[in-house]
C-alpha atoms as a PDB file:
ATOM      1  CA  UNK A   1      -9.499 135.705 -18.532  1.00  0.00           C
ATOM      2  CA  UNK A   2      -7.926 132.822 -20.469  1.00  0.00           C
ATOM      3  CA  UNK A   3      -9.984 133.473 -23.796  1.00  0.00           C
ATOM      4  CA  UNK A   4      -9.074 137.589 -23.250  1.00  0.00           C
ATOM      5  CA  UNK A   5      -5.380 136.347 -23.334  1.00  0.00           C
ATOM      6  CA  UNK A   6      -5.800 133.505 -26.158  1.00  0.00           C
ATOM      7  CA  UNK A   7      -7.188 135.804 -28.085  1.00  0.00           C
ATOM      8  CA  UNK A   8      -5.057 138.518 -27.733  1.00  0.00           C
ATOM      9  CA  UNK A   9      -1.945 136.258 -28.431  1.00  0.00           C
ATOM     10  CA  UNK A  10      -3.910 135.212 -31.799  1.00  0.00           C
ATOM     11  CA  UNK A  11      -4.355 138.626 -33.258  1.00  0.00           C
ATOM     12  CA  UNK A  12      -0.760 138.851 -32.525  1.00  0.00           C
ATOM     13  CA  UNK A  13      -0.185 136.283 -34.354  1.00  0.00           C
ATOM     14  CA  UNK A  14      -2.256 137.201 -37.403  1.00  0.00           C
ATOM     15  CA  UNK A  15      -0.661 140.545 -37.641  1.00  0.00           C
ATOM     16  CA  UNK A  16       2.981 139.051 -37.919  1.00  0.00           C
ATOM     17  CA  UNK A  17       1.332 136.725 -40.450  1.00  0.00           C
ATOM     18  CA  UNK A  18       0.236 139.703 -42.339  1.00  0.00           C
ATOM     19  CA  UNK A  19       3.324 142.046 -41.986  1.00  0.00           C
ATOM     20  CA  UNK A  20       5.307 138.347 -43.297  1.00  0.00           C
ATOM     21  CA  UNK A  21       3.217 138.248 -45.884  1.00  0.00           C
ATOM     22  CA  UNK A  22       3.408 141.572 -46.779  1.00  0.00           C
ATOM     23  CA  UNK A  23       6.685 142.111 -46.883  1.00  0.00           C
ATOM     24  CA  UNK A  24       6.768 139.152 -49.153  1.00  0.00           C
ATOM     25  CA  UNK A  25       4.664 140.689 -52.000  1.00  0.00           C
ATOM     26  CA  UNK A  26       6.512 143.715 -51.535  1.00  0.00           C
ATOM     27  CA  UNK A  27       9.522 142.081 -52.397  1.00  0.00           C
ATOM     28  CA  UNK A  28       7.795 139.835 -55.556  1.00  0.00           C
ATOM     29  CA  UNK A  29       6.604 143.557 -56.850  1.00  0.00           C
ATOM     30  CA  UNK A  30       9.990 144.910 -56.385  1.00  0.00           C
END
């Protein structure tokens, strides 16, 4: 149960890290 949920929360975290940096090298091409 707990490592279900700890993991979960840590993808979630990895995909906001990704969209952040992202966005970021979006912007850097632009």
């Amino acid at each position: 149960m707990t490592n279900g949920k700890t993991e979960g929360i840590n993808n979630k975290i990895k995909t906001m890290k990704r969209q952040a940096y992202g966005f970021r090298d979006m912007n850097i091409l632009n």
